[in-house]
PDB file of N, CA and C in Angstrom:
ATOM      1  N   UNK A   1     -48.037   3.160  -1.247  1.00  0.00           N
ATOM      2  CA  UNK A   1     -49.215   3.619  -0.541  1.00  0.00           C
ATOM      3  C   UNK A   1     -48.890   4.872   0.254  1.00  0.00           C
ATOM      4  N   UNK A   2     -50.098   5.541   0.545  1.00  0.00           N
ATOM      5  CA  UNK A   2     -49.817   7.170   1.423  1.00  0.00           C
ATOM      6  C   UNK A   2     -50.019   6.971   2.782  1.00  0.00           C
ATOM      7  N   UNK A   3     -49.727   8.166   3.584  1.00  0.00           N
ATOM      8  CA  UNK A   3     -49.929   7.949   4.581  1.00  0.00           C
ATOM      9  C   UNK A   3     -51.159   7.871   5.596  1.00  0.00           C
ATOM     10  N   UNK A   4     -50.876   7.517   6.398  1.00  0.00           N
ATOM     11  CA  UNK A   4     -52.727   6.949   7.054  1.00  0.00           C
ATOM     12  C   UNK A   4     -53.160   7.895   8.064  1.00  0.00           C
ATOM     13  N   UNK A   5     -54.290   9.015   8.195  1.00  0.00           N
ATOM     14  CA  UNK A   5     -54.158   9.754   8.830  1.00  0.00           C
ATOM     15  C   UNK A   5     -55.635  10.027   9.485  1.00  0.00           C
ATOM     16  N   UNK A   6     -55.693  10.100  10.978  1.00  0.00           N
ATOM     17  CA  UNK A   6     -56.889  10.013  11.778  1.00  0.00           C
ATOM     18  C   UNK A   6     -57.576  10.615  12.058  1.00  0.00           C
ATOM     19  N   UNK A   7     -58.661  11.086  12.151  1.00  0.00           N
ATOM     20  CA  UNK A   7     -59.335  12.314  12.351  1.00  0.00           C
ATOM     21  C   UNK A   7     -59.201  12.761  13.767  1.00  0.00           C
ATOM     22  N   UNK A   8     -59.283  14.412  14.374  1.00  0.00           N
ATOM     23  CA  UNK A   8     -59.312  14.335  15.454  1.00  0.00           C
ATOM     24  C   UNK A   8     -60.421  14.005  16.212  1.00  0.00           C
ATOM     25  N   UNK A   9     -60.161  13.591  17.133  1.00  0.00           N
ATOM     26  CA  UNK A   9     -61.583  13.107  18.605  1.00  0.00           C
ATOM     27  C   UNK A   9     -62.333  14.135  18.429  1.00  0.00           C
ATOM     28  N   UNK A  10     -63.871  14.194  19.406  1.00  0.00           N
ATOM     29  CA  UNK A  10     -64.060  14.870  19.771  1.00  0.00           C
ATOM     30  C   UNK A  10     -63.433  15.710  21.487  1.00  0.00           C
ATOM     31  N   UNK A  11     -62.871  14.586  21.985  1.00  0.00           N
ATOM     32  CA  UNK A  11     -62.257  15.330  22.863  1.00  0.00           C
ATOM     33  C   UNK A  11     -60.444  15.769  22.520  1.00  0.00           C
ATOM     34  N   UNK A  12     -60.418  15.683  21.611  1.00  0.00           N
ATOM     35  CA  UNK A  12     -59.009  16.225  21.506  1.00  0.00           C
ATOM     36  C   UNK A  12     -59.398  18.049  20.917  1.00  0.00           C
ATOM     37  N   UNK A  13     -60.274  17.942  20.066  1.00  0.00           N
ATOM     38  CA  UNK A  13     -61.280  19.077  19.407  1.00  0.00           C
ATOM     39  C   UNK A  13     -61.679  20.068  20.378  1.00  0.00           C
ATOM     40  N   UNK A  14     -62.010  19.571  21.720  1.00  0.00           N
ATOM     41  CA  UNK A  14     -62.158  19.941  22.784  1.00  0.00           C
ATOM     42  C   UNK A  14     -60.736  20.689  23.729  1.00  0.00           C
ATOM     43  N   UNK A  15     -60.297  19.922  23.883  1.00  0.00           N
ATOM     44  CA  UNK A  15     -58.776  20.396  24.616  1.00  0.00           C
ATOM     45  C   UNK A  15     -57.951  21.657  23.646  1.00  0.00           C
ATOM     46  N   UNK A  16     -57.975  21.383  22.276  1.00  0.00           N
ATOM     47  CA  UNK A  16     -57.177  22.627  21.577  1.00  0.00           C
ATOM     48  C   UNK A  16     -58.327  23.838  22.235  1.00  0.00           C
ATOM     49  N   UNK A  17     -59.455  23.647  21.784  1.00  0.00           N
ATOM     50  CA  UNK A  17     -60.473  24.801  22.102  1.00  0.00           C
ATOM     51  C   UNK A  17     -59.893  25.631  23.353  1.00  0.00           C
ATOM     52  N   UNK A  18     -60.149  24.656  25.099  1.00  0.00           N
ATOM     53  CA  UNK A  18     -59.913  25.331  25.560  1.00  0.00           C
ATOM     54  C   UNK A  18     -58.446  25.413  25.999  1.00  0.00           C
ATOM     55  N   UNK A  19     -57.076  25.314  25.161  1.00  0.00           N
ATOM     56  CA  UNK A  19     -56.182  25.612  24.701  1.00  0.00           C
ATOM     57  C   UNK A  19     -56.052  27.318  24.316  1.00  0.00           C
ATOM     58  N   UNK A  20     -56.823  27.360  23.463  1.00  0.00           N
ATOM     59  CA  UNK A  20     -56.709  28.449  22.435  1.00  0.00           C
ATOM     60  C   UNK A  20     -57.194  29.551  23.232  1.00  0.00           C
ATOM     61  N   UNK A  21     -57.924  29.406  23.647  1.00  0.00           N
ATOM     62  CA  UNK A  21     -58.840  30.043  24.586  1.00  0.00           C
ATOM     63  C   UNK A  21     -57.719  30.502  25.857  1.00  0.00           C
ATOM     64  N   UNK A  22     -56.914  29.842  26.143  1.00  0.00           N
ATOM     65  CA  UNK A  22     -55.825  29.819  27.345  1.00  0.00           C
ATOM     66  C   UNK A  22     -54.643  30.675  26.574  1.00  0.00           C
ATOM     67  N   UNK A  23     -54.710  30.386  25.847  1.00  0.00           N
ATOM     68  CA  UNK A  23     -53.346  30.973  24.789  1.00  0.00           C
ATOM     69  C   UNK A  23     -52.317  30.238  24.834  1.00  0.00           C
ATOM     70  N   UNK A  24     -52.624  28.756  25.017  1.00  0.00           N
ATOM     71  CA  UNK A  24     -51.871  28.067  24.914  1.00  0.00           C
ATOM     72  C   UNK A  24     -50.401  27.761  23.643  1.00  0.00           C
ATOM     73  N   UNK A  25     -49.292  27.674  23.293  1.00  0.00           N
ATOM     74  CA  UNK A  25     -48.856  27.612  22.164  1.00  0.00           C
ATOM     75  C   UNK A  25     -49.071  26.571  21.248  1.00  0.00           C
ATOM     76  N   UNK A  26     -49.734  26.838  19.774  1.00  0.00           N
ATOM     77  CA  UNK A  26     -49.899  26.096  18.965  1.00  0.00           C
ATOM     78  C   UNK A  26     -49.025  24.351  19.178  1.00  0.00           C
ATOM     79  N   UNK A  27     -47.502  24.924  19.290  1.00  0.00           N
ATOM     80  CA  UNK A  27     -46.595  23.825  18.692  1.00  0.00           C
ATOM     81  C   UNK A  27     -46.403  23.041  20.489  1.00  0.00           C
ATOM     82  N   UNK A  28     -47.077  23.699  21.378  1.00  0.00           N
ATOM     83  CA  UNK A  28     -47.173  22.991  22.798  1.00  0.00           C
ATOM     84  C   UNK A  28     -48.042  21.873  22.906  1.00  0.00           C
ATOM     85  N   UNK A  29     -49.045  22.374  22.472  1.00  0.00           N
ATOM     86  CA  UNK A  29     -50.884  21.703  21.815  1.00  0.00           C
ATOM     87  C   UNK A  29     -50.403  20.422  20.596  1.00  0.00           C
ATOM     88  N   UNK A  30     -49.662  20.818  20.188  1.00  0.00           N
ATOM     89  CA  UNK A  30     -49.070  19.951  19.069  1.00  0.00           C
ATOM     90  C   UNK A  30     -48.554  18.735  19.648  1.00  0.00           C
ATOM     91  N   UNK A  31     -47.294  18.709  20.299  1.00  0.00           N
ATOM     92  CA  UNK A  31     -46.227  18.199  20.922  1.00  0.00           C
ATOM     93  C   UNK A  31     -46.905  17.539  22.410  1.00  0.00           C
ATOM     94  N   UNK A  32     -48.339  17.770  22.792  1.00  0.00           N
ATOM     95  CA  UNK A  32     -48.843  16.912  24.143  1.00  0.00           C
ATOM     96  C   UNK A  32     -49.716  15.814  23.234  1.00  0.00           C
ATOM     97  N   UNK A  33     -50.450  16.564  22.313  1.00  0.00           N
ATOM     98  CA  UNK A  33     -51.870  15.373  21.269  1.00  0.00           C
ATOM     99  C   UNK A  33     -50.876  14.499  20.456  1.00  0.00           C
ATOM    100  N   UNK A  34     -49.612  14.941  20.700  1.00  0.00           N
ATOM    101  CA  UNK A  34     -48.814  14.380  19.361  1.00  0.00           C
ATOM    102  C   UNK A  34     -49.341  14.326  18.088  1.00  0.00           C
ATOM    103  N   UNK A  35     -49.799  15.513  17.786  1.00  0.00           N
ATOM    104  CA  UNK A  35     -50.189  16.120  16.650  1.00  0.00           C
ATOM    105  C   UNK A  35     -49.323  16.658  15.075  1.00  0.00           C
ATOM    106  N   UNK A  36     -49.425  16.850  14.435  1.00  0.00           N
ATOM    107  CA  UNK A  36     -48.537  17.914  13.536  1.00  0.00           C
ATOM    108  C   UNK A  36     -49.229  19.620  14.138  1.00  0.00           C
ATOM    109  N   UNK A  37     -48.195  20.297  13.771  1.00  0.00           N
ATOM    110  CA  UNK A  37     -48.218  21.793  14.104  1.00  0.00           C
ATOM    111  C   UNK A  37     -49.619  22.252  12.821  1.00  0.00           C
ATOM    112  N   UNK A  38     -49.558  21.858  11.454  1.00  0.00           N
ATOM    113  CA  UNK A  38     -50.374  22.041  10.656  1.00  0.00           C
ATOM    114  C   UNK A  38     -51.862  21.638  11.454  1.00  0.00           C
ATOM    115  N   UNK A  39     -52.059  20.148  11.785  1.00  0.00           N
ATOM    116  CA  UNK A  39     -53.366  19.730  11.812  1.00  0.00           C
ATOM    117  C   UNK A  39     -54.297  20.897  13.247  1.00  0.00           C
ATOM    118  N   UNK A  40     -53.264  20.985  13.887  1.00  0.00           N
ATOM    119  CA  UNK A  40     -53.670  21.775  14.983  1.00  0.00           C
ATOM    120  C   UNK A  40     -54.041  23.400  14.396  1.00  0.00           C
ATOM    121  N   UNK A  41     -53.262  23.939  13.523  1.00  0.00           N
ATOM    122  CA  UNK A  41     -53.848  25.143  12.823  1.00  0.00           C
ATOM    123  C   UNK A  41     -54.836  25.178  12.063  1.00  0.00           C
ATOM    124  N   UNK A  42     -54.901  24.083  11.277  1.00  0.00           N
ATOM    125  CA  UNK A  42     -56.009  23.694  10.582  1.00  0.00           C
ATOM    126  C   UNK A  42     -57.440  23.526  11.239  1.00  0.00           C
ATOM    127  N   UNK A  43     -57.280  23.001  12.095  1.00  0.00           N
ATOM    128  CA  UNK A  43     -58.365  22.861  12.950  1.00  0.00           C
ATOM    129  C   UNK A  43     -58.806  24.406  13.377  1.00  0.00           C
ATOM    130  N   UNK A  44     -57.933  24.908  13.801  1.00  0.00           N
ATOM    131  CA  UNK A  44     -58.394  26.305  14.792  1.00  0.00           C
ATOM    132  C   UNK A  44     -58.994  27.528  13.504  1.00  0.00           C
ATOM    133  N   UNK A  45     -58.602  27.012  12.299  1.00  0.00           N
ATOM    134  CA  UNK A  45     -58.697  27.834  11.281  1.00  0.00           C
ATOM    135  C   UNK A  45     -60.103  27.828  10.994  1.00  0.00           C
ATOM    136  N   UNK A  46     -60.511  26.316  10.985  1.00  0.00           N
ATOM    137  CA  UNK A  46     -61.904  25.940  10.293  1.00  0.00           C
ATOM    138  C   UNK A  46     -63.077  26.099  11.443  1.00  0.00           C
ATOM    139  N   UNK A  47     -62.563  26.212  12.676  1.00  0.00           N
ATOM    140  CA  UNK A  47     -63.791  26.138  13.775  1.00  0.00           C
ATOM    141  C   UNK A  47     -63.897  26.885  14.803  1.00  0.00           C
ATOM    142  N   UNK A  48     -63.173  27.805  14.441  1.00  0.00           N
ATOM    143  CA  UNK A  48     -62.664  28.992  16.263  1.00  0.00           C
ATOM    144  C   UNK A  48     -62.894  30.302  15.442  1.00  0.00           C
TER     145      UNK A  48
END
């Protein structure tokens, strides 16, 4: 079987935003949501 993988919140969706907005670092944003470095780019790719 693959791996099981969660969608983000809406408040996590929220926090990268105003992250990004801060200039926060990707792999910082990553490493607090305990995220992957990908899902967090991915995100900023498709909605910012």
């Amino acid at each position: 079987m693959g791996a099981v993988y969660t969608q983000l919140s809406l408040k996590e969706r929220r926090r990268i935003e105003d992250w990004w907005h801060a200039r926060v670092p990707v792999r910082e944003m990553a490493r607090v949501l305990k995220r992957s470095k990908s899902t967090i780019h991915r995100e900023i790719k498709c909605n910012f």
